[in-house]
C-alpha atoms as a PDB file:
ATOM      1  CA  UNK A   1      96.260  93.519  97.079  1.00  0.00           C
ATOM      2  CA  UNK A   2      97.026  97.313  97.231  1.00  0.00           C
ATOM      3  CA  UNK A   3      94.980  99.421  95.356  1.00  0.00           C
ATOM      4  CA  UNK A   4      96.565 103.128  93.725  1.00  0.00           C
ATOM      5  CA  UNK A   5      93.869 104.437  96.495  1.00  0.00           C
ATOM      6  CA  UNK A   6      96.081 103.201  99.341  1.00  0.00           C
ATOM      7  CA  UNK A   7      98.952 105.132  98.052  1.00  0.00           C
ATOM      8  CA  UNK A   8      97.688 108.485  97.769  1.00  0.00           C
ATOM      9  CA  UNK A   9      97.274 111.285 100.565  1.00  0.00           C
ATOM     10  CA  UNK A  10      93.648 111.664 101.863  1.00  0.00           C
ATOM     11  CA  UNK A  11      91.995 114.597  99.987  1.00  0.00           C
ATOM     12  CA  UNK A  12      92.286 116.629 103.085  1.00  0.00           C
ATOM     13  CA  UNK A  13      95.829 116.814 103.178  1.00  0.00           C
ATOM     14  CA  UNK A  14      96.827 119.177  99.674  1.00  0.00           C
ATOM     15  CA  UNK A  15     100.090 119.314  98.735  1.00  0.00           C
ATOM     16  CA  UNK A  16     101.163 122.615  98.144  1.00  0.00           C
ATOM     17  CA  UNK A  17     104.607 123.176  97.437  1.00  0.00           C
ATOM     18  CA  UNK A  18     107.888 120.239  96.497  1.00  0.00           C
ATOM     19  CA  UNK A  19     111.411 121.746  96.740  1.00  0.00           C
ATOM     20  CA  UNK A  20     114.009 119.124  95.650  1.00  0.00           C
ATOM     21  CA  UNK A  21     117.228 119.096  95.910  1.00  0.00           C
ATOM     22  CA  UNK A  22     120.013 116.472  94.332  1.00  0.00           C
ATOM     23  CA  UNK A  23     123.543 116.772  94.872  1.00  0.00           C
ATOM     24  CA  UNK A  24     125.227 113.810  92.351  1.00  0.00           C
ATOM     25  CA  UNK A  25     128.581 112.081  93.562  1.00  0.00           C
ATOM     26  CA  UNK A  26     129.493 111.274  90.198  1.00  0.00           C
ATOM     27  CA  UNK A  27     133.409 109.388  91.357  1.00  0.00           C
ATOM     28  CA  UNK A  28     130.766 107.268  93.584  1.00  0.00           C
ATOM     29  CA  UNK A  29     127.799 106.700  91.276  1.00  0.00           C
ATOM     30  CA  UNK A  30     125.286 108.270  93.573  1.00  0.00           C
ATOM     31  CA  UNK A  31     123.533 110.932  94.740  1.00  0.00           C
ATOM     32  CA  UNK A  32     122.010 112.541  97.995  1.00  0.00           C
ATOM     33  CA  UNK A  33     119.358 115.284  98.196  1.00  0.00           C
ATOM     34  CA  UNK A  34     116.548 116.765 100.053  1.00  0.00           C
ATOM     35  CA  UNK A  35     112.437 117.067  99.740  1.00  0.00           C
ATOM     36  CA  UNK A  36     110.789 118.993 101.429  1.00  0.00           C
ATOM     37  CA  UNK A  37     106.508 119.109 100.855  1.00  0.00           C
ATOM     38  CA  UNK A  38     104.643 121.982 101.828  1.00  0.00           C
ATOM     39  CA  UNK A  39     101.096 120.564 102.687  1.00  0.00           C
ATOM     40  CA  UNK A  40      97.560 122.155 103.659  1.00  0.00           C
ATOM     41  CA  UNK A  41      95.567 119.746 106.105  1.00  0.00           C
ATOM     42  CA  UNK A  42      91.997 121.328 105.809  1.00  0.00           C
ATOM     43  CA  UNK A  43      90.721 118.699 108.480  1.00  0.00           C
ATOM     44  CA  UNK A  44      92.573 117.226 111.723  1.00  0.00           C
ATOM     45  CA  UNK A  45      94.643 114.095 111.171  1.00  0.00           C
ATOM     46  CA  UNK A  46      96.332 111.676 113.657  1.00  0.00           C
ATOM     47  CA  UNK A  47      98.618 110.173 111.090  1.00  0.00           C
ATOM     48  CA  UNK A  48     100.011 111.590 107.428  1.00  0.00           C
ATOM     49  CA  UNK A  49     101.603 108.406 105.795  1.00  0.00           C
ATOM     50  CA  UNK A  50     104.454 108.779 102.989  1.00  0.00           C
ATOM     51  CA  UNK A  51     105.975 106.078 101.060  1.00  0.00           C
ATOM     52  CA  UNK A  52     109.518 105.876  99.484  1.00  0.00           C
ATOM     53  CA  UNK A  53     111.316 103.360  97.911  1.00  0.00           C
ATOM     54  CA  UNK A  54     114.792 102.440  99.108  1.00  0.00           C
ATOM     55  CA  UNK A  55     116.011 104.013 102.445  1.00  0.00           C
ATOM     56  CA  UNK A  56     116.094 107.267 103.439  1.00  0.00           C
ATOM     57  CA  UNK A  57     117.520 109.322 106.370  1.00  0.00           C
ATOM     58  CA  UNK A  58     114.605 111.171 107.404  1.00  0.00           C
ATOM     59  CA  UNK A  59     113.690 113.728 109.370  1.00  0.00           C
ATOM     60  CA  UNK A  60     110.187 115.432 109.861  1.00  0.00           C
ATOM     61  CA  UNK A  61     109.205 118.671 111.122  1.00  0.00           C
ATOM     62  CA  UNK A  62     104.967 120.094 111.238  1.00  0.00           C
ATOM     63  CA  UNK A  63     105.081 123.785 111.065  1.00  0.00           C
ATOM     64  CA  UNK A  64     101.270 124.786 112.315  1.00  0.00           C
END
């Protein structure tokens, strides 16, 4: 079983900044919006996992 561990971003990958952004449909009972994560990876990484619940339309771009 999962542990709360396997969730989490390795502690060399610091999130730094969240900007959120939710635009509600209120005559359709839902919502869309943006998140953006501004991160600091202090050691190399091959992979940076993150979860979400339900879909999303996704798109990611790494600024170096």
């Amino acid at each position: 079983m999962p542990t709360e561990a396997d969730y989490r971003l390795p502690r060399t990958i610091l999130p730094r900044q969240y900007r959120i952004e939710v635009a509600p449909d209120l005559d359709r009972a839902s919502f869309d919006g943006t998140v953006e994560i501004a991160v600091d990876v202090v050691e190399p990484a091959d992979l940076v996992v993150l979860y979400a619940i339900d879909r999303l339309d996704q798109a990611v771009e790494a600024i170096a």
